[in-house]
C-alpha atoms as a PDB file:
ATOM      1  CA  UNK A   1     -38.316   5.147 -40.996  1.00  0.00           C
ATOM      2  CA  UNK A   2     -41.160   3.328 -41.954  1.00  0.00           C
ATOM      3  CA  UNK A   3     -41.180  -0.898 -40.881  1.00  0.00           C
ATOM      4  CA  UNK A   4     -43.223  -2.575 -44.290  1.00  0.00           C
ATOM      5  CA  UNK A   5     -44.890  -5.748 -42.519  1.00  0.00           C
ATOM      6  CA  UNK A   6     -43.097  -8.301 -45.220  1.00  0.00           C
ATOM      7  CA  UNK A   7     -45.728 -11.543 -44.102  1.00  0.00           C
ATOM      8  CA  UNK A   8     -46.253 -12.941 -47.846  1.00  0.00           C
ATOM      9  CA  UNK A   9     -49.269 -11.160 -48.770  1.00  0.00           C
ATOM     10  CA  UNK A  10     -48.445  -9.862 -52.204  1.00  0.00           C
ATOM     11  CA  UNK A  11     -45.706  -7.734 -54.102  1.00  0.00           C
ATOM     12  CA  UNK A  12     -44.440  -5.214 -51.665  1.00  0.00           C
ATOM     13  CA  UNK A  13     -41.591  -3.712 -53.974  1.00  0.00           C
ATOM     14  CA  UNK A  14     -43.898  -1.631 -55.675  1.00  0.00           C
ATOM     15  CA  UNK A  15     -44.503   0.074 -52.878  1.00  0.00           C
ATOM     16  CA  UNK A  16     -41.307   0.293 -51.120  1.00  0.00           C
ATOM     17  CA  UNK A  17     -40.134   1.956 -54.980  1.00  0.00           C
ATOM     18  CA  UNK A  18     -43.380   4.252 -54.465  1.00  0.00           C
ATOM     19  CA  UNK A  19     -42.255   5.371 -51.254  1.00  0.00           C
ATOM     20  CA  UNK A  20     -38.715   5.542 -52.228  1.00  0.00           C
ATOM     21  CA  UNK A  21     -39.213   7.917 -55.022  1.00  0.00           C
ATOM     22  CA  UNK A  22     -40.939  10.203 -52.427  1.00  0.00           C
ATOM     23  CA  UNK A  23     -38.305  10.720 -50.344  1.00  0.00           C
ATOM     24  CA  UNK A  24     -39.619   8.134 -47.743  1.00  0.00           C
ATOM     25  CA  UNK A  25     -37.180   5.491 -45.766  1.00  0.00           C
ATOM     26  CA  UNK A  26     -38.486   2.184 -45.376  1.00  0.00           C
ATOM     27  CA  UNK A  27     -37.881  -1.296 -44.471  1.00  0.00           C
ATOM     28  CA  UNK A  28     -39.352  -5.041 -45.514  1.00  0.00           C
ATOM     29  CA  UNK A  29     -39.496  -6.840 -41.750  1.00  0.00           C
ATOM     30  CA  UNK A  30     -41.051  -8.929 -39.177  1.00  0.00           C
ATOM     31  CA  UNK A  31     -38.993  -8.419 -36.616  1.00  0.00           C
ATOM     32  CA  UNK A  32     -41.063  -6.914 -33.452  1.00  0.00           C
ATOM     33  CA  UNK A  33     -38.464  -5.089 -32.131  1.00  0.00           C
ATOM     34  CA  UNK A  34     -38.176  -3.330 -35.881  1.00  0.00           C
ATOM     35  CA  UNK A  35     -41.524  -2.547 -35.733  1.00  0.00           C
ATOM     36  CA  UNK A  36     -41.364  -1.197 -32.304  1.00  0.00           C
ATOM     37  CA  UNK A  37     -38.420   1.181 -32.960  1.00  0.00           C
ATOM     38  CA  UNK A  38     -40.384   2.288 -36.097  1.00  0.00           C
ATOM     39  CA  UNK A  39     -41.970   5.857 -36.958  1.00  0.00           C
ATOM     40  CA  UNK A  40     -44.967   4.385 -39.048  1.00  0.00           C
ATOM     41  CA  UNK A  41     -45.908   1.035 -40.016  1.00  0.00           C
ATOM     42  CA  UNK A  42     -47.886   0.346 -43.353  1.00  0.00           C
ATOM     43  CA  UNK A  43     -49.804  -3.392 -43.544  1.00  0.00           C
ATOM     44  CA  UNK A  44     -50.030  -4.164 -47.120  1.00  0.00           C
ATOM     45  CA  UNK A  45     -52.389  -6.999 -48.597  1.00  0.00           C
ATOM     46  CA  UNK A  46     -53.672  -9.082 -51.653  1.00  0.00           C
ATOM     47  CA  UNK A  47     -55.270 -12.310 -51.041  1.00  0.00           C
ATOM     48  CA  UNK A  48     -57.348 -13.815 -48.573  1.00  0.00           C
ATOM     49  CA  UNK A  49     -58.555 -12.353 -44.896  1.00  0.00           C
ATOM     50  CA  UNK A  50     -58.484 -15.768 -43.234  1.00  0.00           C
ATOM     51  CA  UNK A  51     -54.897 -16.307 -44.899  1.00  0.00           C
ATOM     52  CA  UNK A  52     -53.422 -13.505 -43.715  1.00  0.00           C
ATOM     53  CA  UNK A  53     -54.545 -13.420 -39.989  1.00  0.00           C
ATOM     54  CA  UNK A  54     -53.317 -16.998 -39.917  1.00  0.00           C
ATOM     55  CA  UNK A  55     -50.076 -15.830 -41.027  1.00  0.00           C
ATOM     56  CA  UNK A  56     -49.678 -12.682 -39.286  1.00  0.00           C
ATOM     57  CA  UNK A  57     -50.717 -14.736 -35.946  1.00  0.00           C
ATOM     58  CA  UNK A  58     -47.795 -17.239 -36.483  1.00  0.00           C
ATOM     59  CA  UNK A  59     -45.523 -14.853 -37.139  1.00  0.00           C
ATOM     60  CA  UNK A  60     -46.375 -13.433 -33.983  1.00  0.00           C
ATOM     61  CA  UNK A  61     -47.379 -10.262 -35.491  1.00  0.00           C
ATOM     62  CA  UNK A  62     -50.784  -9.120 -34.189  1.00  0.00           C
ATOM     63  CA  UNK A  63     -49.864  -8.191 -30.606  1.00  0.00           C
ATOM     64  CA  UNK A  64     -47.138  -5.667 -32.146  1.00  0.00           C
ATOM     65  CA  UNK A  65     -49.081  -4.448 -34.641  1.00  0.00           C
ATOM     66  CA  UNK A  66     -52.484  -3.485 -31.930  1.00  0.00           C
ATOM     67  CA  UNK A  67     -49.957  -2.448 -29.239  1.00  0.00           C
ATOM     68  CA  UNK A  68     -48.447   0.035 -31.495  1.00  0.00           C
ATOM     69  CA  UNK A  69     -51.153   0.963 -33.609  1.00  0.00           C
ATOM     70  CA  UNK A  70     -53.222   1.660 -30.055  1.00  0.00           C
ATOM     71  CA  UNK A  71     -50.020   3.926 -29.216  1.00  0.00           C
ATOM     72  CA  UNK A  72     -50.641   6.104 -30.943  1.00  0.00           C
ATOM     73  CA  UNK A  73     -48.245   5.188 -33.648  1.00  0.00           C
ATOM     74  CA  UNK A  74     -49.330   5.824 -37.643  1.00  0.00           C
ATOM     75  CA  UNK A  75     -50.310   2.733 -39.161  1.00  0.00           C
ATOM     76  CA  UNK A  76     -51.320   2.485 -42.843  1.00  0.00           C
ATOM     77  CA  UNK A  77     -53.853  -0.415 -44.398  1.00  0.00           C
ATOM     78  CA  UNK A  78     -53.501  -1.009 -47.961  1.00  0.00           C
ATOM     79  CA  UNK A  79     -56.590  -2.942 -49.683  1.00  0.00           C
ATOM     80  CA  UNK A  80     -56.289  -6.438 -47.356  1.00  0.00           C
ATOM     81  CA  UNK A  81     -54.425  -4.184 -44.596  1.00  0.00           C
ATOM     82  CA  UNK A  82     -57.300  -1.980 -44.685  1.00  0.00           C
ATOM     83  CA  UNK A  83     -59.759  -4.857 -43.952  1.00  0.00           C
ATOM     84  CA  UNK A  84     -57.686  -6.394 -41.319  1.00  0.00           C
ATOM     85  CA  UNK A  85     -58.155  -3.414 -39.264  1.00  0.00           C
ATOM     86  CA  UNK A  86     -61.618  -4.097 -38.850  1.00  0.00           C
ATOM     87  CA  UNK A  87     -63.282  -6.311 -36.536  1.00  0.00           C
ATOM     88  CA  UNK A  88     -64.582  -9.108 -38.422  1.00  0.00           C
ATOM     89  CA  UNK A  89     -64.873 -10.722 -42.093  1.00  0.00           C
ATOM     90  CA  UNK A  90     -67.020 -13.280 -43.579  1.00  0.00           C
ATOM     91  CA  UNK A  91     -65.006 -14.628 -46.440  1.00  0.00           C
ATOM     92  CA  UNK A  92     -64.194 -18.227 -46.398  1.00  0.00           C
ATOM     93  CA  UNK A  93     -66.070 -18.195 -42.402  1.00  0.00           C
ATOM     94  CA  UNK A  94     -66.482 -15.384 -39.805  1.00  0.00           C
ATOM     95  CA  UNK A  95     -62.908 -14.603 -39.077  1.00  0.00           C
ATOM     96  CA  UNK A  96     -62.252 -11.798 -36.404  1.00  0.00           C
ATOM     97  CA  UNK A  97     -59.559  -9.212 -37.302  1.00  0.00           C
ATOM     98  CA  UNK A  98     -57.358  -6.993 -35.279  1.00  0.00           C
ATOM     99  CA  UNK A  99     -60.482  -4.569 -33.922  1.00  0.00           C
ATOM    100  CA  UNK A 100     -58.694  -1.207 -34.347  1.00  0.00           C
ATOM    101  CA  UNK A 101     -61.804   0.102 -36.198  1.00  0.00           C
ATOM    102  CA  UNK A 102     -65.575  -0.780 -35.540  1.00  0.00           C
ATOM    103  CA  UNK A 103     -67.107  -2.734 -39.109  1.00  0.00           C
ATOM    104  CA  UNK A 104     -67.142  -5.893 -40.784  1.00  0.00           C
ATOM    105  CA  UNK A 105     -65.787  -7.244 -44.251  1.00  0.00           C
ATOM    106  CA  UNK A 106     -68.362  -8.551 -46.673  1.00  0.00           C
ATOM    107  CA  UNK A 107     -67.962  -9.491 -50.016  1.00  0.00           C
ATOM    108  CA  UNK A 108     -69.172  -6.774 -52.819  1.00  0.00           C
ATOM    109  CA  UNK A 109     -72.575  -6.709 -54.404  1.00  0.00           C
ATOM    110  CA  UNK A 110     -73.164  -9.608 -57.030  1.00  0.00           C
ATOM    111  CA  UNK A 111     -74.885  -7.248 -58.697  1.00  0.00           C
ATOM    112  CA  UNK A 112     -71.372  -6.343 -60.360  1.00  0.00           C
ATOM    113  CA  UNK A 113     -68.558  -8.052 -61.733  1.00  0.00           C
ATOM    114  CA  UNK A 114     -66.463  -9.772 -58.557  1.00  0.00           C
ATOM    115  CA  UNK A 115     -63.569  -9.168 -58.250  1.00  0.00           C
ATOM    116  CA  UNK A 116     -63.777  -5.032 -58.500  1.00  0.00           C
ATOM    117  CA  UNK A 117     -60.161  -4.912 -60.727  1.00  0.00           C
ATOM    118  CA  UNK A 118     -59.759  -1.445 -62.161  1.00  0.00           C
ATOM    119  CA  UNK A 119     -59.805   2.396 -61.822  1.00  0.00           C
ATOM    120  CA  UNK A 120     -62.873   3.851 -60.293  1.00  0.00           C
ATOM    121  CA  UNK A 121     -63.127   7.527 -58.850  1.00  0.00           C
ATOM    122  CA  UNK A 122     -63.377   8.320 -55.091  1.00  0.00           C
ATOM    123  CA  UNK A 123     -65.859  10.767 -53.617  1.00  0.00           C
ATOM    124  CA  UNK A 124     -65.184  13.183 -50.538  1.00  0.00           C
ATOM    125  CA  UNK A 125     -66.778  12.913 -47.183  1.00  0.00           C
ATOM    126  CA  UNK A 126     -64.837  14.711 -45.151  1.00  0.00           C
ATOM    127  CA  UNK A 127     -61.530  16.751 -44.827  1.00  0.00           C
ATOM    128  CA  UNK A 128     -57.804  15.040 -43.496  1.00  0.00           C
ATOM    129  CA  UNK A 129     -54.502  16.430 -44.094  1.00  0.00           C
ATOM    130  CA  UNK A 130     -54.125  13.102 -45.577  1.00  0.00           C
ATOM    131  CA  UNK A 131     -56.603  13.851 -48.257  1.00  0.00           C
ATOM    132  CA  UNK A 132     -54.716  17.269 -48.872  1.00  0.00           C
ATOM    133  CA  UNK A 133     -54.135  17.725 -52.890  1.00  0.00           C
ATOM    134  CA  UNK A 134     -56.329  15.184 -54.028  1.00  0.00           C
ATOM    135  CA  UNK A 135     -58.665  16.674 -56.057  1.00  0.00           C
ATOM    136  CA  UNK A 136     -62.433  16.291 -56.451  1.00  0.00           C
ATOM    137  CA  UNK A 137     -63.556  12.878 -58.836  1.00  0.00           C
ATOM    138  CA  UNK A 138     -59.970  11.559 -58.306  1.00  0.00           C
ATOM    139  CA  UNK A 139     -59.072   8.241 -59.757  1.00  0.00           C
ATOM    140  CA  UNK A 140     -57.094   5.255 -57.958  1.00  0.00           C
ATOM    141  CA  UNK A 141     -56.474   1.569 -58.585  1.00  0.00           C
ATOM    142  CA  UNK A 142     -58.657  -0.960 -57.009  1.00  0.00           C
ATOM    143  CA  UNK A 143     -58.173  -4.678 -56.743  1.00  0.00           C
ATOM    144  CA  UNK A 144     -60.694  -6.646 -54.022  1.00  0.00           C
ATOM    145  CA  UNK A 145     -63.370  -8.976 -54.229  1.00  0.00           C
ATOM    146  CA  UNK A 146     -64.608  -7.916 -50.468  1.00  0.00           C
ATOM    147  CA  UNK A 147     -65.406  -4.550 -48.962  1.00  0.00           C
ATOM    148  CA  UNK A 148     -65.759  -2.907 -45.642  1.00  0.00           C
ATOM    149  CA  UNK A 149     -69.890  -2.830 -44.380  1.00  0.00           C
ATOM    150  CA  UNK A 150     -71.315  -1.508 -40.953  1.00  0.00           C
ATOM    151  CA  UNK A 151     -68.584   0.746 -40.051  1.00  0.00           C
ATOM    152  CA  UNK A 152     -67.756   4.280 -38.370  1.00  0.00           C
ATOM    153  CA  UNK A 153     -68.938   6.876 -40.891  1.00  0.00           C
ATOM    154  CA  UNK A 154     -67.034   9.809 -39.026  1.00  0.00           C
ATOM    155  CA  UNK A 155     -63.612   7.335 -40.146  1.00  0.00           C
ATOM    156  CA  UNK A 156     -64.785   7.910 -43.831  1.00  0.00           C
ATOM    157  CA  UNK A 157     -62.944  10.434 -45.961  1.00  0.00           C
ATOM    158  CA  UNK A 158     -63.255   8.963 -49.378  1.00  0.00           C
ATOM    159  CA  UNK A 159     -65.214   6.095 -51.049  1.00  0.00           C
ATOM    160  CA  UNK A 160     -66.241   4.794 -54.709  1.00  0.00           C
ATOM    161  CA  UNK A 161     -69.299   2.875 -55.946  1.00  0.00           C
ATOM    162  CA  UNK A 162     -69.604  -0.361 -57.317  1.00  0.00           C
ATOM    163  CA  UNK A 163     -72.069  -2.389 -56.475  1.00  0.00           C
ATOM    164  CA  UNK A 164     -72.814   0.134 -53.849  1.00  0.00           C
ATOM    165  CA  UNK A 165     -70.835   2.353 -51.792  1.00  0.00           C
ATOM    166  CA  UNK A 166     -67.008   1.087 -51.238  1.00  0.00           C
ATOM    167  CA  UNK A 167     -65.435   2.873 -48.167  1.00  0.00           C
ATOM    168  CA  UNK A 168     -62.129   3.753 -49.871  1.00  0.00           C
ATOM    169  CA  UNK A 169     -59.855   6.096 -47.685  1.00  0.00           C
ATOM    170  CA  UNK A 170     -60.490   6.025 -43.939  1.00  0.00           C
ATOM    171  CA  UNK A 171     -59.271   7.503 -40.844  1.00  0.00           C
ATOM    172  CA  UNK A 172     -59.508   7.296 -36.807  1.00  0.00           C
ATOM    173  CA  UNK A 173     -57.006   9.760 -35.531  1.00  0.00           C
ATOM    174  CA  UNK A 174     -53.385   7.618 -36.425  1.00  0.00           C
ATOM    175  CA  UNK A 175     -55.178   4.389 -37.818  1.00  0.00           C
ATOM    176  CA  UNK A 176     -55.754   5.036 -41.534  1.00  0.00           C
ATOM    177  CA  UNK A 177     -56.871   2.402 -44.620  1.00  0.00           C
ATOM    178  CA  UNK A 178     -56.968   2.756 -47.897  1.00  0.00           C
ATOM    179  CA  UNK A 179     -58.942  -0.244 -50.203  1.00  0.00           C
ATOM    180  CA  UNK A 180     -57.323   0.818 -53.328  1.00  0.00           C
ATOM    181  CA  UNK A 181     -53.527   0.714 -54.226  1.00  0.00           C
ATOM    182  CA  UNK A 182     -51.487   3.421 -53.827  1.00  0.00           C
ATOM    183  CA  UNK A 183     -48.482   2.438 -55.089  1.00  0.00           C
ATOM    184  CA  UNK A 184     -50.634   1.579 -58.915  1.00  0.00           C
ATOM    185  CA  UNK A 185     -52.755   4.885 -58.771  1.00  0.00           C
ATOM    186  CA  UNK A 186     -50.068   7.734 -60.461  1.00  0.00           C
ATOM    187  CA  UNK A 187     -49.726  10.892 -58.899  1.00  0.00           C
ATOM    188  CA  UNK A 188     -52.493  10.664 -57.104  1.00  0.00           C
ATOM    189  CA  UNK A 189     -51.566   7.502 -54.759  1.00  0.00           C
ATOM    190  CA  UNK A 190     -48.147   8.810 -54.635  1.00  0.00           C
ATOM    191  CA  UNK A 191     -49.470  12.043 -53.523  1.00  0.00           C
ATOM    192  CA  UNK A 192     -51.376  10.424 -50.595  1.00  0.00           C
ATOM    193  CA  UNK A 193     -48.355   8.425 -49.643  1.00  0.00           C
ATOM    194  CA  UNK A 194     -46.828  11.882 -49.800  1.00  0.00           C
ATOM    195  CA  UNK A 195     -49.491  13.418 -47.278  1.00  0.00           C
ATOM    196  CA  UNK A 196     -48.514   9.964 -44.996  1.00  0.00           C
ATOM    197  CA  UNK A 197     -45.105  10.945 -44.805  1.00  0.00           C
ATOM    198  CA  UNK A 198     -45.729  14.228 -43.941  1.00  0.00           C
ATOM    199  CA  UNK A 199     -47.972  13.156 -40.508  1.00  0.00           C
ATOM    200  CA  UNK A 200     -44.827  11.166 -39.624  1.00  0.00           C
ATOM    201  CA  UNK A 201     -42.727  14.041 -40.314  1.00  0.00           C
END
């Protein structure tokens, strides 16, 4: 079963349906004992990083969330999950996130049109048996304003450009992000929340 972390931060029932129609069991919660007697967890996110570590912090979420994702337990970021991962952002202020993966948040490239809203194709770095099926030039749904900078290049398994390179699919053993939206990216995000499933299995 897979605990949803339900703190406010954007429309989670696309997801859930997404997962759902894969064959995938999950729940809406912030319950730490939920979360603790889960098999994966999957932090979702639109919005602001400042926001959401307030409200994940109140809600007494952050210790669960490290303590399991340190575990050894799976734990998906989607777009603002992703971020949150990572140790630090600048938007609105420095803000310090959970440190599960080493890199900061910055915002993208003014160079481009901010916020990056849209489909834009990923590139492979590296092999996962989360990337398994996803085919070279794929396509997936972005929606962000602010992208991951100075980070782990062995985590990287897929990125896109846009005002530079976007780190779009990472990975450090059961800690994995993803900046785009899975749930709005066809058969291709539901194929990589197929792979997810499958490492849980």
């Amino acid at each position: 079963m897979i605990a949803i972390i339900d703190y406010g931060a954007g429309n989670i029932k696309s997801l859930q349906f997404a997962l759902t129609k894969k064959g995938m069991e999950s729940y809406l919660t912030t319950d730490p004992n939920e979360i603790a007697n889960s098999d994966a967890i999957i932090l979702p996110g639109v919005g602001a990083f400042q926001d959401a570590m307030k409200t994940l912090d109140q809600k007494g979420l952050i210790d669960i969330l490290k303590h399991e994702a340190n575990n050894g337990k799976p734990i998906l970021g989607i777009c603002l999950g992703m971020q949150l991962f990572y140790e630090t952002s600048e938007e609105d202020g420095e803000r310090e996130g959970f440190g599960l993966l080493e890199g900061k948040v910055s915002r993208i490239s003014n160079s481009v049109k901010v916020p990056h809203i849209g489909w834009n194709n990923l590139t492979t770095h590296r092999n996962s048996a989360l990337y398994k099926d996803i085919p070279d030039d794929a396509y997936v749904y972005f929606v962000h304003s602010y992208a991951v900078t100075a980070f782990q290049h062995n985590s990287l398994i897929a990125s896109s450009t846009y005002g530079g390179m976007i780190p779009a699919f990472v990975q450090q053993n059961n800690i994995i992000g993803m900046q785009f939206h899975p749930e709005k990216s066809g058969d291709i995000g539901l194929q990589l929340l197929e792979n997810f499933g499958e490492m849980i299995r």
